[in-house]
C-alpha atoms as a PDB file:
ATOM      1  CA  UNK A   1     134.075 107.218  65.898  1.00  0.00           C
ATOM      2  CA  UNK A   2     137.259 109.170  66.167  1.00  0.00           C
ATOM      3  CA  UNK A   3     140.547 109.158  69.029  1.00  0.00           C
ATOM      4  CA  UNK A   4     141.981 111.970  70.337  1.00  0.00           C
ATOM      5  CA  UNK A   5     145.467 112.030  69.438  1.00  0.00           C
ATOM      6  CA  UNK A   6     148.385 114.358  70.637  1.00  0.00           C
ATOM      7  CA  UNK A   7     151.378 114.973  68.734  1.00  0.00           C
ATOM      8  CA  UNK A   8     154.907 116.474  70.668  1.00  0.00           C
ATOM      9  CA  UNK A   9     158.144 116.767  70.238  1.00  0.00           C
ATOM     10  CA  UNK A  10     161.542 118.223  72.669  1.00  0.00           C
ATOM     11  CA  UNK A  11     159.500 121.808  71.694  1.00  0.00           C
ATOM     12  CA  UNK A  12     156.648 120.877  74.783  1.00  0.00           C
ATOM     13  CA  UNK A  13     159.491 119.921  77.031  1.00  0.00           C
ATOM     14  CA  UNK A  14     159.086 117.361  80.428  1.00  0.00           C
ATOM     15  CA  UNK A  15     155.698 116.217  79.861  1.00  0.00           C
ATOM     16  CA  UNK A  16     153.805 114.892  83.066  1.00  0.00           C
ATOM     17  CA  UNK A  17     152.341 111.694  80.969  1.00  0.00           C
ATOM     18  CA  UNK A  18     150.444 110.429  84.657  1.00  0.00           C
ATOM     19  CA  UNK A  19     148.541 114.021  83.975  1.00  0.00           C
ATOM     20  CA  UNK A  20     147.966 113.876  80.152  1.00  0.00           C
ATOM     21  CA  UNK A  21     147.003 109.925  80.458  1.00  0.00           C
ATOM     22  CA  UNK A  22     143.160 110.747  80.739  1.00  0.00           C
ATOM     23  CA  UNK A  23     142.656 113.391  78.388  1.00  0.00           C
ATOM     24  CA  UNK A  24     144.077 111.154  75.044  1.00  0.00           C
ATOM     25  CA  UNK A  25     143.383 108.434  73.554  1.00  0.00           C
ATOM     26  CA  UNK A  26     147.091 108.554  72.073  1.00  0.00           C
ATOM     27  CA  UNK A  27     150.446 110.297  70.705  1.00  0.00           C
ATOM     28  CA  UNK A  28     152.816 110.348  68.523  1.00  0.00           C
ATOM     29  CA  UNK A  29     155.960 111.238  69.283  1.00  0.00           C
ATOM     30  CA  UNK A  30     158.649 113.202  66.960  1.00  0.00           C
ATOM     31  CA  UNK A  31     161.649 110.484  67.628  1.00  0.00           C
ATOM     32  CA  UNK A  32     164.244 112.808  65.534  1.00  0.00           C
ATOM     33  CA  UNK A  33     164.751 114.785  62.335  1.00  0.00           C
ATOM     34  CA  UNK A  34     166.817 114.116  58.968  1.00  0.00           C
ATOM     35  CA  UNK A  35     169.956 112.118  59.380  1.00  0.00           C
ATOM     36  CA  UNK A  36     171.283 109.806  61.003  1.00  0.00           C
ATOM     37  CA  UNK A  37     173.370 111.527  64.375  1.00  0.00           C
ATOM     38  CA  UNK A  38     172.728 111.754  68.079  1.00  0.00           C
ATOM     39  CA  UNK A  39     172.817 115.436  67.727  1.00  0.00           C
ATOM     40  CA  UNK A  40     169.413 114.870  65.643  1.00  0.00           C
ATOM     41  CA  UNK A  41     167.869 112.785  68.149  1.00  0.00           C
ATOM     42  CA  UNK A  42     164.479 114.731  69.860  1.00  0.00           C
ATOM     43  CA  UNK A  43     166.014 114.962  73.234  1.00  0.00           C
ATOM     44  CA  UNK A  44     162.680 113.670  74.965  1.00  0.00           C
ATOM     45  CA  UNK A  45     162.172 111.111  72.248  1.00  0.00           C
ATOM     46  CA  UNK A  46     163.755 108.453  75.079  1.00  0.00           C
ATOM     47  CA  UNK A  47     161.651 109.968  78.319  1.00  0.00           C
ATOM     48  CA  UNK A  48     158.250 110.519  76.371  1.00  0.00           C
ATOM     49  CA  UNK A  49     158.492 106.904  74.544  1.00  0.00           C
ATOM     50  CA  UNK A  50     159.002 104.788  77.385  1.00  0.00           C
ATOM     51  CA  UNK A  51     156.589 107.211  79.823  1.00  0.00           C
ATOM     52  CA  UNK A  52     153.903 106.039  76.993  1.00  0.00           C
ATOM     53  CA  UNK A  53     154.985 102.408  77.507  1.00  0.00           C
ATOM     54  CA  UNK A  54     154.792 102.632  81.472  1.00  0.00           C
ATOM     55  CA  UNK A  55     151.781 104.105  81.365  1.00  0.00           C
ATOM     56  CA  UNK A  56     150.032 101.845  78.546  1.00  0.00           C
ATOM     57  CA  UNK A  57     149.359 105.327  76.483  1.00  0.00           C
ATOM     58  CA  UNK A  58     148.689 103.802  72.489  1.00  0.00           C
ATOM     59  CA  UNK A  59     152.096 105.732  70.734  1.00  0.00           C
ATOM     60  CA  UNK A  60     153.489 106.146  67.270  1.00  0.00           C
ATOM     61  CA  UNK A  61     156.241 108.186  66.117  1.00  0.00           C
ATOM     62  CA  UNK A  62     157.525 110.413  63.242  1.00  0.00           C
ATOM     63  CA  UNK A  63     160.984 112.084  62.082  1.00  0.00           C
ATOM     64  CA  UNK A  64     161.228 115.220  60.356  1.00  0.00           C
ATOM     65  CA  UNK A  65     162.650 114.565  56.831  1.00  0.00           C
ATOM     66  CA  UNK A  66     165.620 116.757  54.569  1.00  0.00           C
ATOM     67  CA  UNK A  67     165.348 113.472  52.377  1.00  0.00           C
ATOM     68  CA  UNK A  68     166.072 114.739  48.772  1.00  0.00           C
ATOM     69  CA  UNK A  69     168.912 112.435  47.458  1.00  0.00           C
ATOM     70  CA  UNK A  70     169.980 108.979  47.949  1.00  0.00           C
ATOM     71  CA  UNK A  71     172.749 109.528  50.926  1.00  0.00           C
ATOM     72  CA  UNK A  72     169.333 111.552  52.488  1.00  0.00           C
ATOM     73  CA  UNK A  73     167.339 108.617  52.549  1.00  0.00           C
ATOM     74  CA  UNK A  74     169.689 105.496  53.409  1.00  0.00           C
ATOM     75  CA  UNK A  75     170.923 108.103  56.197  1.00  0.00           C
ATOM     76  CA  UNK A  76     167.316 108.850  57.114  1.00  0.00           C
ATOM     77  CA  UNK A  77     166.424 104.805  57.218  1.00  0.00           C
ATOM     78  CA  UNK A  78     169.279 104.192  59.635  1.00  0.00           C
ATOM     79  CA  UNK A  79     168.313 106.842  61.588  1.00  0.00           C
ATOM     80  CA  UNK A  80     164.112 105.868  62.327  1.00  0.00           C
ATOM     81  CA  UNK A  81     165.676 101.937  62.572  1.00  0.00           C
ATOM     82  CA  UNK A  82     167.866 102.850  65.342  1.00  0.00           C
ATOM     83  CA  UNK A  83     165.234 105.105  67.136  1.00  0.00           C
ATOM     84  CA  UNK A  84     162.546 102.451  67.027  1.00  0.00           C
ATOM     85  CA  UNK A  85     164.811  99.522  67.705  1.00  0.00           C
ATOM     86  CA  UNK A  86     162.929  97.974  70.953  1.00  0.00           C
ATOM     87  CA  UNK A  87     159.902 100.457  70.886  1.00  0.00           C
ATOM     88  CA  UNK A  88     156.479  99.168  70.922  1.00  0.00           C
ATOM     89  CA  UNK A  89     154.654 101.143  68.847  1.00  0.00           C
ATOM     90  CA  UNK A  90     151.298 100.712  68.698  1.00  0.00           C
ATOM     91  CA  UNK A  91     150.402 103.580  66.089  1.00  0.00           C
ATOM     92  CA  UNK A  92     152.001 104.132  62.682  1.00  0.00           C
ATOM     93  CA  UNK A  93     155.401 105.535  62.270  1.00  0.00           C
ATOM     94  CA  UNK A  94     155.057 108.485  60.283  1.00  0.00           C
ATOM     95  CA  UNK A  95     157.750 110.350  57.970  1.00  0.00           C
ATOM     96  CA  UNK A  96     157.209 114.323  58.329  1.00  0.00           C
ATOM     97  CA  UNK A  97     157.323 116.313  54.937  1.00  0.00           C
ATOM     98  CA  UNK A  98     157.028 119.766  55.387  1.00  0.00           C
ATOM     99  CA  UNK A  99     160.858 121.255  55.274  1.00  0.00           C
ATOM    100  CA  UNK A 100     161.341 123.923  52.817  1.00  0.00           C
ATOM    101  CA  UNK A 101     164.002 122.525  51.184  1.00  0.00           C
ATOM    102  CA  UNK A 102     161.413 119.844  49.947  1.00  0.00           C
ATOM    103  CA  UNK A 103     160.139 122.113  47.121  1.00  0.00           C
ATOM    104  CA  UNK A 104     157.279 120.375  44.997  1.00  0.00           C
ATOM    105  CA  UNK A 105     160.259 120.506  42.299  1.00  0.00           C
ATOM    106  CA  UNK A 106     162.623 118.253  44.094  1.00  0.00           C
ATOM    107  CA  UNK A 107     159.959 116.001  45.954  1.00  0.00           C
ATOM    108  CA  UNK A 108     160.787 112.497  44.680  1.00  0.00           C
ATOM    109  CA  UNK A 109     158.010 109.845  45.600  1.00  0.00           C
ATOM    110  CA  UNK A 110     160.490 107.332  44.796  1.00  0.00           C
ATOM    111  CA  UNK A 111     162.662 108.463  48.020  1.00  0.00           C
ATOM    112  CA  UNK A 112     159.352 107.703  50.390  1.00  0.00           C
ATOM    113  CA  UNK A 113     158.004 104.776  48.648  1.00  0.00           C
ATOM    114  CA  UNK A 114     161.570 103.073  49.150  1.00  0.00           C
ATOM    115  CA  UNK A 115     161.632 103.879  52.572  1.00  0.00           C
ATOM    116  CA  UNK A 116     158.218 103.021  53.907  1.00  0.00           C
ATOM    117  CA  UNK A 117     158.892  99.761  52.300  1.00  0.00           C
ATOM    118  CA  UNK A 118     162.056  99.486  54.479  1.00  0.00           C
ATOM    119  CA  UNK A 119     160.372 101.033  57.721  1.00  0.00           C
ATOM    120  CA  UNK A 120     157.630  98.026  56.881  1.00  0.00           C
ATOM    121  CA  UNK A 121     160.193  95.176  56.370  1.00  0.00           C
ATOM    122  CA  UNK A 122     161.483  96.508  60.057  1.00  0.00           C
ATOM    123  CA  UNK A 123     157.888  95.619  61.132  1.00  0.00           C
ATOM    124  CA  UNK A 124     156.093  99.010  61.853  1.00  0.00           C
ATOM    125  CA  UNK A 125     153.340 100.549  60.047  1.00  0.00           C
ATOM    126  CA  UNK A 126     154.507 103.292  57.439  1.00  0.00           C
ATOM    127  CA  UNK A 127     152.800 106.540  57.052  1.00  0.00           C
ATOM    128  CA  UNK A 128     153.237 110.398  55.715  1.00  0.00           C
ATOM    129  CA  UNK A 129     152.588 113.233  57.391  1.00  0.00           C
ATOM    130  CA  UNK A 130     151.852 116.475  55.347  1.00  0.00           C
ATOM    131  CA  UNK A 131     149.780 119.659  54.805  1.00  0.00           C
ATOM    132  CA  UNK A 132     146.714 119.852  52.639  1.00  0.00           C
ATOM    133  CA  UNK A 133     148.526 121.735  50.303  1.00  0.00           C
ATOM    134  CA  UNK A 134     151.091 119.013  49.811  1.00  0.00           C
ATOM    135  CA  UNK A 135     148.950 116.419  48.938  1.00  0.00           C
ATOM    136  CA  UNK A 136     147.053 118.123  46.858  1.00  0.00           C
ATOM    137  CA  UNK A 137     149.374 119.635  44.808  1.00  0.00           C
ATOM    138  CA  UNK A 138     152.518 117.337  45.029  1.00  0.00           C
ATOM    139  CA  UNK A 139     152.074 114.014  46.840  1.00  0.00           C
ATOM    140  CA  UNK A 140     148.873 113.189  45.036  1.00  0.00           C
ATOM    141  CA  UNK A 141     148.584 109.553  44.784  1.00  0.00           C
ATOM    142  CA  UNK A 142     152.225 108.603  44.610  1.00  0.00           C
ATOM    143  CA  UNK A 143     152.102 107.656  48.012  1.00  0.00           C
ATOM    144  CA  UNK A 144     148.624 106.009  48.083  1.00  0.00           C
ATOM    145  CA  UNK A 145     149.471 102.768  49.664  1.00  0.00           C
ATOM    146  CA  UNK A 146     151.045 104.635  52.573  1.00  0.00           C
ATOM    147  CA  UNK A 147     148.449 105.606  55.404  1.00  0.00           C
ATOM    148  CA  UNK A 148     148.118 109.324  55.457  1.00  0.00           C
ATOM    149  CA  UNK A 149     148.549 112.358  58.442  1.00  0.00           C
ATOM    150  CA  UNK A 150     147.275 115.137  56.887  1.00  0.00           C
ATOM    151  CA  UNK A 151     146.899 119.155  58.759  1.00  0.00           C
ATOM    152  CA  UNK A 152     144.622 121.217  57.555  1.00  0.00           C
ATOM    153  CA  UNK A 153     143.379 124.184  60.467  1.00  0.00           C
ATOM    154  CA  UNK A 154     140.871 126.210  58.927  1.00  0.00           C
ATOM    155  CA  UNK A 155     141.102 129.164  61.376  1.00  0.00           C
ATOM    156  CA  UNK A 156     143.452 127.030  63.985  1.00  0.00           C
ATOM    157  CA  UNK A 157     141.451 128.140  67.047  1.00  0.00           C
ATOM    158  CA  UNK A 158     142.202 125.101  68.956  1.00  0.00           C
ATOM    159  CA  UNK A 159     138.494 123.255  67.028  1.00  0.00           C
ATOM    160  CA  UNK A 160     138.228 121.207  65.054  1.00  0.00           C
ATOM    161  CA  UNK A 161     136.297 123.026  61.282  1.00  0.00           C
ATOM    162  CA  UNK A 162     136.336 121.313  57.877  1.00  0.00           C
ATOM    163  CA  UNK A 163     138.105 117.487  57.700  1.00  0.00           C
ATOM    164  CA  UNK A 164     140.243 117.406  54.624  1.00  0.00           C
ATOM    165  CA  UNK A 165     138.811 114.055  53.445  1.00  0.00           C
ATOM    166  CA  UNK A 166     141.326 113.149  51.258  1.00  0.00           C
ATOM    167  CA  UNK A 167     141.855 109.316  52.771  1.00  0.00           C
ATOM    168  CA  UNK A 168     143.086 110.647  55.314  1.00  0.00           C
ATOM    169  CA  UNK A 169     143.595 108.221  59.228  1.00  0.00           C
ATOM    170  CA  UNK A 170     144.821 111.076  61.066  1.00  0.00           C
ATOM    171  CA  UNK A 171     143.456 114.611  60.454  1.00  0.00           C
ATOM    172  CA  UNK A 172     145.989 117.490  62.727  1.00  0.00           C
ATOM    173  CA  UNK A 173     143.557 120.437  63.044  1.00  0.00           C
ATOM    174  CA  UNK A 174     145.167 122.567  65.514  1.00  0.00           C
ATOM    175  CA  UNK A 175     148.540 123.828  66.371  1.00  0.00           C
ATOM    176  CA  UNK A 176     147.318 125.550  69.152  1.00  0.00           C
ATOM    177  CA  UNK A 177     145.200 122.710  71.701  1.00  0.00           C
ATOM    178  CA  UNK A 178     146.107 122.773  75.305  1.00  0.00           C
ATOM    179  CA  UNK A 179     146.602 119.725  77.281  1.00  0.00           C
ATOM    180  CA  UNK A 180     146.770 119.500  81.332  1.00  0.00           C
ATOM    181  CA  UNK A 181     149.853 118.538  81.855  1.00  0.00           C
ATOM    182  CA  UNK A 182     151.684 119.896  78.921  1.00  0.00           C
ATOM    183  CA  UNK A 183     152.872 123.507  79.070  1.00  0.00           C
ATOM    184  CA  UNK A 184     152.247 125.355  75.972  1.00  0.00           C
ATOM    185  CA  UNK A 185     150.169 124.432  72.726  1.00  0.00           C
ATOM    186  CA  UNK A 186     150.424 121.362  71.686  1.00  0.00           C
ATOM    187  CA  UNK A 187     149.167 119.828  68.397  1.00  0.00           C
ATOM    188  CA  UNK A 188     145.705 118.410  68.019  1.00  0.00           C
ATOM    189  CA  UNK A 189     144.300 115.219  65.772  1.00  0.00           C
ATOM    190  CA  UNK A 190     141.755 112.988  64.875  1.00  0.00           C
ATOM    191  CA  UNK A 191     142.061 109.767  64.138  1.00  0.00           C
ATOM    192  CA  UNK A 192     139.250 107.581  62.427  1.00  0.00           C
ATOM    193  CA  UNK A 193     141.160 104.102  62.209  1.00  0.00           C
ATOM    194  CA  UNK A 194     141.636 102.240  64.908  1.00  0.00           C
ATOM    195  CA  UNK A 195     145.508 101.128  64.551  1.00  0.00           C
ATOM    196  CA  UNK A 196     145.815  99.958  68.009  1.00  0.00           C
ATOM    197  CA  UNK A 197     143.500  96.689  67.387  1.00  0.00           C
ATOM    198  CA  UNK A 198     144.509  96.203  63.915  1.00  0.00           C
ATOM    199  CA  UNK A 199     148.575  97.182  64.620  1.00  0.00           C
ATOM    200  CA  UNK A 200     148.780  95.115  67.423  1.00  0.00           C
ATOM    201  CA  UNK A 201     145.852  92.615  66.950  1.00  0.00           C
ATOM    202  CA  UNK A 202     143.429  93.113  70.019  1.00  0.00           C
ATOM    203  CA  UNK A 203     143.120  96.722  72.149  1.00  0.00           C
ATOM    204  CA  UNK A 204     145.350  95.361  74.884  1.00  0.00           C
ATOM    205  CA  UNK A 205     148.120  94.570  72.550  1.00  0.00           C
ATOM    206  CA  UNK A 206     151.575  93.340  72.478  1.00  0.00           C
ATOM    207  CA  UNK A 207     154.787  94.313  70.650  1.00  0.00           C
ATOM    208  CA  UNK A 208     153.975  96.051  67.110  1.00  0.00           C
ATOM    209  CA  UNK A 209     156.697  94.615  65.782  1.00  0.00           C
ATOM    210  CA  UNK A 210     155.319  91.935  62.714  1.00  0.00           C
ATOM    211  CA  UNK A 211     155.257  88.326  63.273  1.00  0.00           C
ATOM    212  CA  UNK A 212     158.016  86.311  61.456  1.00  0.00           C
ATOM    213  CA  UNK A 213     156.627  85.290  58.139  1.00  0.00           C
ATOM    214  CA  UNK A 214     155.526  81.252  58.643  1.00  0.00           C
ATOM    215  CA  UNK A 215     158.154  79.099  56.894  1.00  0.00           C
ATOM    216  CA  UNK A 216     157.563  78.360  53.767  1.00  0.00           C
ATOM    217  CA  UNK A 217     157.665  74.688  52.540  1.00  0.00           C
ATOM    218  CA  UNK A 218     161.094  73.345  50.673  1.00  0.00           C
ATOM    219  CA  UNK A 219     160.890  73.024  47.293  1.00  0.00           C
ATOM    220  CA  UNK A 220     163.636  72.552  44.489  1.00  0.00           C
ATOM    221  CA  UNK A 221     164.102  75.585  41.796  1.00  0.00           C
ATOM    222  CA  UNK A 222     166.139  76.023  39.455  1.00  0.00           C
ATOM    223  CA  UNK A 223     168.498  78.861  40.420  1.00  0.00           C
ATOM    224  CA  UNK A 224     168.865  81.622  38.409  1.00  0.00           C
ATOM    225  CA  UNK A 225     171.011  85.487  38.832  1.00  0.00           C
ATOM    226  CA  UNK A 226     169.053  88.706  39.128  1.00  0.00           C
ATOM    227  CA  UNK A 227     171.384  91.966  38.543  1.00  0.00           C
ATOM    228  CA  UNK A 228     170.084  94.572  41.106  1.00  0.00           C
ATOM    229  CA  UNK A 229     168.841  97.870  38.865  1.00  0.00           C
ATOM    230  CA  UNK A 230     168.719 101.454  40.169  1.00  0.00           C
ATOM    231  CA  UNK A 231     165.385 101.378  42.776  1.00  0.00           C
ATOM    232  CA  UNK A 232     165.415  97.609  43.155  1.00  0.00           C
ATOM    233  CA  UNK A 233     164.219  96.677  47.118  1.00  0.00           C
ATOM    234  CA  UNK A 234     165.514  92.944  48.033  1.00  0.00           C
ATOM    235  CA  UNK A 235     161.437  92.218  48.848  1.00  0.00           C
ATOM    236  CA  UNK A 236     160.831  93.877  46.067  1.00  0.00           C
ATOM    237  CA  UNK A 237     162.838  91.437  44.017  1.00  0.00           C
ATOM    238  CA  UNK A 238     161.584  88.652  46.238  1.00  0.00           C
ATOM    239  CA  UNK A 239     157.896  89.584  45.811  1.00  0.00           C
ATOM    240  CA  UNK A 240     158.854  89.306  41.647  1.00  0.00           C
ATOM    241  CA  UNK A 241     160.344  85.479  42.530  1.00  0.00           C
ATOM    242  CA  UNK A 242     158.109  84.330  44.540  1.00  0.00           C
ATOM    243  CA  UNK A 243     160.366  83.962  47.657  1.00  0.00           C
ATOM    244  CA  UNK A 244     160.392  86.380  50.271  1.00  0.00           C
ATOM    245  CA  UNK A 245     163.543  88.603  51.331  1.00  0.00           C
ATOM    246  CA  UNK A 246     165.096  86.726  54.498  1.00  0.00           C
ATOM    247  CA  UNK A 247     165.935  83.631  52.369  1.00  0.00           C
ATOM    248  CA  UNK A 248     167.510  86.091  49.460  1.00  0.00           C
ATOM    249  CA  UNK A 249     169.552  87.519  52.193  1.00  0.00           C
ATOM    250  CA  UNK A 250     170.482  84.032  53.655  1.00  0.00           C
ATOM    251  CA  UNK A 251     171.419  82.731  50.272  1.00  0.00           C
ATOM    252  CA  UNK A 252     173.342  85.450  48.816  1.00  0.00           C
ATOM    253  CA  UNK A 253     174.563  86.351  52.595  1.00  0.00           C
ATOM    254  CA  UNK A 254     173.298  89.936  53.077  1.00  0.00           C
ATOM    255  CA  UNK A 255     173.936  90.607  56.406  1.00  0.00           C
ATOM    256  CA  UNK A 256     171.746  94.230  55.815  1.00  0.00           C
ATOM    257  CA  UNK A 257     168.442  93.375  53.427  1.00  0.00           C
ATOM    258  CA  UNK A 258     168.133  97.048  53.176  1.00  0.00           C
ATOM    259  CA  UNK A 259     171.614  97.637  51.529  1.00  0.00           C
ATOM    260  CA  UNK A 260     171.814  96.294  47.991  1.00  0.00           C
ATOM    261  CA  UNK A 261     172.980  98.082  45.231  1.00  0.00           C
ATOM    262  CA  UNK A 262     172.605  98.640  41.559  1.00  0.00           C
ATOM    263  CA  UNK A 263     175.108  96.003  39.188  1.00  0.00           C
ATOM    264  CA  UNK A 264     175.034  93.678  42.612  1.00  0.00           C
ATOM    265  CA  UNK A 265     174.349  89.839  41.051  1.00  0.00           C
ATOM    266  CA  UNK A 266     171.879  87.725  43.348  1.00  0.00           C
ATOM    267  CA  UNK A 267     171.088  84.329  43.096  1.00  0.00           C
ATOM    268  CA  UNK A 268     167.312  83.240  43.199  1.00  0.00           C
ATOM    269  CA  UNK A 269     165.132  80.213  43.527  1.00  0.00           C
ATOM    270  CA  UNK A 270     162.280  81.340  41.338  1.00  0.00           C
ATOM    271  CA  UNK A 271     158.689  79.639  41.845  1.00  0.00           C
ATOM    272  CA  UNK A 272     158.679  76.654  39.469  1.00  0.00           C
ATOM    273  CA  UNK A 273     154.665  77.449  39.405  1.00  0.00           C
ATOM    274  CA  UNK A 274     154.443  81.074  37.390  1.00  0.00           C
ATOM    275  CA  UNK A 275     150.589  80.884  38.846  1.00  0.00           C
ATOM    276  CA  UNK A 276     151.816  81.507  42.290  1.00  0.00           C
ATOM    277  CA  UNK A 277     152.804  84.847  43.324  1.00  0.00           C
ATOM    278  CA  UNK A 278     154.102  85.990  47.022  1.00  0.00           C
ATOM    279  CA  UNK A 279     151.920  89.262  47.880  1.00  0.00           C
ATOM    280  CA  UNK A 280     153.785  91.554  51.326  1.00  0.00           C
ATOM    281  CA  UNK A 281     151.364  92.801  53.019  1.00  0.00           C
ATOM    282  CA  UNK A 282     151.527  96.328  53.213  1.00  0.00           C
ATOM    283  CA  UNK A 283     149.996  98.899  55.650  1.00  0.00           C
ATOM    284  CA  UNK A 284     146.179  99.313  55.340  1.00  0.00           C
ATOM    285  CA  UNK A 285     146.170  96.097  53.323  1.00  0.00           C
ATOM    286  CA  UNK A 286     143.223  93.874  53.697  1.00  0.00           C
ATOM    287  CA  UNK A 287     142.819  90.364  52.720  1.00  0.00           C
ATOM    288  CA  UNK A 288     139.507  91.319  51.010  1.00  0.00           C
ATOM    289  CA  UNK A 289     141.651  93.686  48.746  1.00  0.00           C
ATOM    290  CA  UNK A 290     144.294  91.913  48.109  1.00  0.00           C
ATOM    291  CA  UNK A 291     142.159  89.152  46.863  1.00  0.00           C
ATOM    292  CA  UNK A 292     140.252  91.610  45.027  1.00  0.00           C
ATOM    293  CA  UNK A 293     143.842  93.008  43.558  1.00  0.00           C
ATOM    294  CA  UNK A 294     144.352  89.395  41.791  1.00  0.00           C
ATOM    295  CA  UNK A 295     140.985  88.302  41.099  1.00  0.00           C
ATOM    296  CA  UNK A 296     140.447  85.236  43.680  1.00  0.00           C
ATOM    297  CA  UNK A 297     138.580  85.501  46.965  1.00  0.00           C
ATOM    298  CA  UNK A 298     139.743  86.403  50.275  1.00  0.00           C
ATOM    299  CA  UNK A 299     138.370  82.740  51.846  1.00  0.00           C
ATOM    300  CA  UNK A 300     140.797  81.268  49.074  1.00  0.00           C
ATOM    301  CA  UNK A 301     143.951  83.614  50.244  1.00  0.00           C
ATOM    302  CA  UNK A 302     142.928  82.418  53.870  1.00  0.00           C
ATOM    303  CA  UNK A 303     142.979  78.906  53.074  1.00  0.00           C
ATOM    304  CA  UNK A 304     145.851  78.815  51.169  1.00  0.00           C
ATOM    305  CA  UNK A 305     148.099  80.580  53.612  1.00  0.00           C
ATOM    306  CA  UNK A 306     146.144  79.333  56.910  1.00  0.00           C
ATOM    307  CA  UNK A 307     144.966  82.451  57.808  1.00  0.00           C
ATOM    308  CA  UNK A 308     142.619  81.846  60.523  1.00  0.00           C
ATOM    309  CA  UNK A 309     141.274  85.020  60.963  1.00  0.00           C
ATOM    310  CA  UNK A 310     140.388  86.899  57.988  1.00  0.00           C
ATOM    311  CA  UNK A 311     140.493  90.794  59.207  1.00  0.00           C
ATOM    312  CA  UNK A 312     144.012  89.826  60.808  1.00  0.00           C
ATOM    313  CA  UNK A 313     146.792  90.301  58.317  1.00  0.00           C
ATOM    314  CA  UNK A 314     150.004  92.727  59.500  1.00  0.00           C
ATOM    315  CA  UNK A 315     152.296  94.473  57.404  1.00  0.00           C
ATOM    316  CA  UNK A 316     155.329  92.785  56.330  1.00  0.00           C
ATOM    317  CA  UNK A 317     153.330  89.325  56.397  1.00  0.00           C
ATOM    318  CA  UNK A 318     154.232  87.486  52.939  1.00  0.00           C
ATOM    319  CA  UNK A 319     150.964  85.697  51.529  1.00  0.00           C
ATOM    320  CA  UNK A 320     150.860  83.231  48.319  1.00  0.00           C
ATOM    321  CA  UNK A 321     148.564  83.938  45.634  1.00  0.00           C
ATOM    322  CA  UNK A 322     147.219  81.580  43.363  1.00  0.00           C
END
C-alpha cells in the first residue's frame, strides 16, 4: 500500500490547501535552501506549513543544500532548526542534494551524517532526498541509516513507470503531475512507509517532536575528561559513555549540544558496567534490529528500558543495552 504525496515549494505559488486536501494523502514542503538567512527562507514555507496544520494535511519538509564545508553545514543546521522550530511535522524532514556544486568529487557523507544526527537530536525524522543517479553512483550506502527520497521518472509523463527499489520510502516519479488547486506541475511521489503512525505514534497524531528521554537512575562514576576530536557529535560521545547528551551538556554547561569543537575538554561519568551500552534511536530503527545489532532480544531491550510497546520506539529515544 502506497500514499500519495505532493512535494512544493514558493515555485507553485498560493496554494488553495481546502482544494488540494482530498486529492493527497500528504506533502512535503521545501522550508528553505542552503544557509542560514531570511533571504533563503521559501517565501510560502510559513503559509503552506501552517495551511497543512489547519487543515490536518500529514507534512514534512526539506531544504535545498550548498553544504560542502564545515561553515556550510553548521550554517545549514541553524537554518532547518529555526524553520522547524514549533512545526509539527508529521513526515520526515528531508535534506535536498541535487545542486551542481555538489559534484560526486566534493560530496562528503560525513557533512550529512553529522547533520541528520543533529536534525534527530532536534526530534524530527532525518532523511535524503536525491536522484537515482546519486545514489547509485555517489551516496551509496554512506547514508544508509538515513531514510531515503529518491526521483527517478522514466519518461516523466505525469505516471508512475519503473520504482527505483533501492530502499527507498519515498519514490518522486514525476515533475510534471497536476493537482486541483495548484497551478502548474507539481511534483509527484509514492510513499510505501507509513511515517504518520510510526512518526507520531497513532494516525491521528500529536506533535512529532520526540519524547524527552525517561530519566535515567543516579548512579556514582568515576569522572573522567574526553578531548573532543575533529567529527566528534556530543551524543555521539555520550552514546560511547553510556550517558546520553543533555546531562553532558548540563555538566560541562553547553548551552548549544550541537556546538562543540575539536581540542574542547569534557568531563564524563562513564558507565561503571562496560556491559551496558546507551543505543539513540535513530530513524527507521526498530527494536527488533537493534536487538538484533547487539545480539540480545527485542523482549529483553523492552524490559530493560520499560518499553511497553514493542513497534513504538522514536528517534532520538536513548535505550540501554545489556
Amino acid at each position: 500500500m502506497s500514499m500519495k504525496i505532493i512535494d512544493v515549494s514558493e515555485h507553485q505559488g498560493t496554494i488553495n490547501w481546502e482544494a488540494v486536501k482530498g486529492q493527497i494523502d500528504g506533502a512535503v514542503i521545501r522550508c528553505g535552501y542552503g544557509d542560514n538567512a531570511i533571504s533563503q527562507d521559501d517565501i510560502q514555507w510559513n503559509r503552506n506549513s501552517k495551511e497543512c496544520e489547519r487543515l490536518g494535511i500529514p507534512y514534512g519538509a526539506y531544504l535545498y543544500s550548498y553544504c560542502n564545508s564545515e561553515p556550510h553545514l553548521e550554517s545549514e543546521v541553524a537554518h532547518i532548526k529555526r524553520l522547524l522550530s514549533g512545526r509539527k511535522l508529521s513526515l520526515p524532514f528531508y535534506i535536498d542534494i541535487e545542486d551542481p556544486g555538489l559534484s560526486f568529487s566534493t560530496f562528503k557523507a560525513e557533512y550529512f551524517i553529522r547533520m541528520g544526527q543533529a536534525i534527530e537530536d532536534a526530534g524530527y525524522w532525518f532523511g535524503v532526498y536525491a536522484n537515482l543517479n546519486w545514489f547509485n553512483n555517489c551516496i551509496g550506502a554512506k547514508l544508509n541509516r538515513f531514510t531515503k527520497w529518491c526521483a527517478a521518472y522514466g519518461t516523466n509523463n505525469g505516471q508512475p513507470q519503473t520504482r527505483p527499489d533501492i530502499g527507498e520510502d519515498i519514490w518522486q516519479y514525476s515533475s510534471v503531475g497536476t493537482v486541483g488547486g495548484i497551478s502548474g506541475n507539481v511534483d509527484m511521489n509514492l510513499c510505501y512507509k507509513d511515517f504518520v503512525k510510526e512518526i507520531r505514534g497513532s494516525s491521528s497524531g500529536n506533535n512529532s517532536t520526540k519524547p524527552a528521554p525517561a530519566p535515567t537512575p543516579e548512579t556514582h562514576h568515576k569522572t573522567q575528561i574526553y578531548t573532543v576530536k575533529s567529527g566528534d557529535t556530543l551524543s555521539g560521545i555520550a552514546e560511547k559513555y553510556g550517558t546520553t547528551y543533555q546531562q553532558l551538556a548540563q555538566m560541562n554547561g553547553i548551552s548549544n549540544p550541537d556546538l562543540i569543537y575539536s581540542g574542547q575538554e569534557l568531563k564524563i561519568n562513564g558507565t561503571a558496567d562496560p556491559a551496558v551500552k546507551m543505543y539513540t534511536v535513530k530513524s527507521g530503527d526498530t527494536l527488533s534490529e537493534i536487538a538484533a545489532r547487539y545480539n540480545t532480544t527485542y523482549q529483553k531491550l523492552a524490559q530493560i528500558n520499560g518499553i511497553g510497546n514493542p513497534d513504538l520506539i522514536h528517534p532520538g529515544q536513548v535505550i540501554k543495552i545489556k
